[in-house]
Protein backbone atom coordinates (compact mmCIF):
# COMPACT_ATOMS: atom_id res chain seq x y z
CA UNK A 1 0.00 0.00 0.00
CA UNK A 2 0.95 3.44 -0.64
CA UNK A 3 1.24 6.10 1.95
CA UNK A 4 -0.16 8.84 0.66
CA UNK A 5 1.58 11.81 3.22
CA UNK A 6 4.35 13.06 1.50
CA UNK A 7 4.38 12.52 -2.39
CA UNK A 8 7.13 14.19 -4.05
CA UNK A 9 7.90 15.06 -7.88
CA UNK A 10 11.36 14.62 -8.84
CA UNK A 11 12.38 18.28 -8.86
CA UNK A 12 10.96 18.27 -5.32
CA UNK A 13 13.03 15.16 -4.34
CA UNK A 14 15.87 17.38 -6.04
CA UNK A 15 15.66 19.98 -4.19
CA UNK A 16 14.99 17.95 -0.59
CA UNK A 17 17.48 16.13 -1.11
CA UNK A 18 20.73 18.08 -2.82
CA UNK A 19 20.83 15.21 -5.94
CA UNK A 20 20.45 16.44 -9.51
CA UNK A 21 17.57 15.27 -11.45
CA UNK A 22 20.07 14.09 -13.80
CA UNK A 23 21.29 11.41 -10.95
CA UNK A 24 18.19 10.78 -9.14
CA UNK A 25 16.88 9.62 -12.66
CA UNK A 26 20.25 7.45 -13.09
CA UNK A 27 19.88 5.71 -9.85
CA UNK A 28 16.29 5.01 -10.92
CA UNK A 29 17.92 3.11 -14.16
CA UNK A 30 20.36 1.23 -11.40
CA UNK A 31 17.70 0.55 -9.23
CA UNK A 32 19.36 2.12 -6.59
CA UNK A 33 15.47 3.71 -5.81
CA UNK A 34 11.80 2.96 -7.31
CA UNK A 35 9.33 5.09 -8.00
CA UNK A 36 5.90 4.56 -5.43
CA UNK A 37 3.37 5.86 -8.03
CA UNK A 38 2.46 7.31 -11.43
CA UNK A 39 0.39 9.47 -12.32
CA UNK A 40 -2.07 7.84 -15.06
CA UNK A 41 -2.55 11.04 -16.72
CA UNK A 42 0.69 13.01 -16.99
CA UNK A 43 2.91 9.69 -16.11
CA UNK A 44 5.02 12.10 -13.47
CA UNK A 45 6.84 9.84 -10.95
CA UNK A 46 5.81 10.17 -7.20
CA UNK A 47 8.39 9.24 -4.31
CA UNK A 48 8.11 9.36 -0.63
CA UNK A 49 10.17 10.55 2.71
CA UNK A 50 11.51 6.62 2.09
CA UNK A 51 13.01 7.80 -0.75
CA UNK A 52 15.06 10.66 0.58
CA UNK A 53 16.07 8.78 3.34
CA UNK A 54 17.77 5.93 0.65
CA UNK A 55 19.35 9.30 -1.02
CA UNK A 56 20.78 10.39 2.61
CA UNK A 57 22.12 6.66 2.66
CA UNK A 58 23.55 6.69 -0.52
CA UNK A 59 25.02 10.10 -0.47
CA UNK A 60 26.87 8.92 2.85
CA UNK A 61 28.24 6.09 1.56
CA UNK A 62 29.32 8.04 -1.94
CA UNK A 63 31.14 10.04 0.97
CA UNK A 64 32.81 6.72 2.67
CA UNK A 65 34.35 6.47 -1.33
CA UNK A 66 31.75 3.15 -1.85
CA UNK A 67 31.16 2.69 -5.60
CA UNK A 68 27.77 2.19 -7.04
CA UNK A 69 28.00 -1.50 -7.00
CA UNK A 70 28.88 -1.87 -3.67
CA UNK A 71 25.89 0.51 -2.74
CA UNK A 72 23.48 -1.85 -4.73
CA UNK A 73 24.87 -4.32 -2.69
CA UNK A 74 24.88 -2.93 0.80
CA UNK A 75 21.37 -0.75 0.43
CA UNK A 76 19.19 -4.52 0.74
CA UNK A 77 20.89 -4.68 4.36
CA UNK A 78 20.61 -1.50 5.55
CA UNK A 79 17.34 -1.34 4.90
CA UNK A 80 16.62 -4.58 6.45
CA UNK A 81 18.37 -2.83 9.54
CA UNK A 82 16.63 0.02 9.37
């Protein structure tokens, strides 16, 4: 189910979070983080405060010099952790 609080477009989930648009749409391709909707009519993505907190995670870890594979790899445990 979808929690319907906080929806955000991408240039809102830019600006939240300090990613370009240009890399929040890249770690969509990498499946680094999904979409949680669509809008049926203008087919805009929706994401949630999950979403920003997987960019916080990934951000921190870009920081610890973790590549993008490694990331893929260590995102599925932290969020079990989480």
């Amino acid at each position: 189910m979808i929690r319907v609080d906080n929806l955000y477009l991408i240039k809102d989930l830019s600006r939240l979070s300090g990613h370009s648009i240009y890399t929040i749409k890249f770690y969509l391709k990498l499946g680094l983080i999904q979409e949680v909707g669509r809008s049926q009519e203008t087919r805009f993505r929706y994401f949630n405060e999950e979403t920003l907190e997987r960019l916080a995670r990934i951000r921190a870890l870009r920081k610890e010099g973790k590549g993008l594979t490694d990331i893929a790899r260590l995102l599925p445990t932290m969020d079990r952790a989480a």
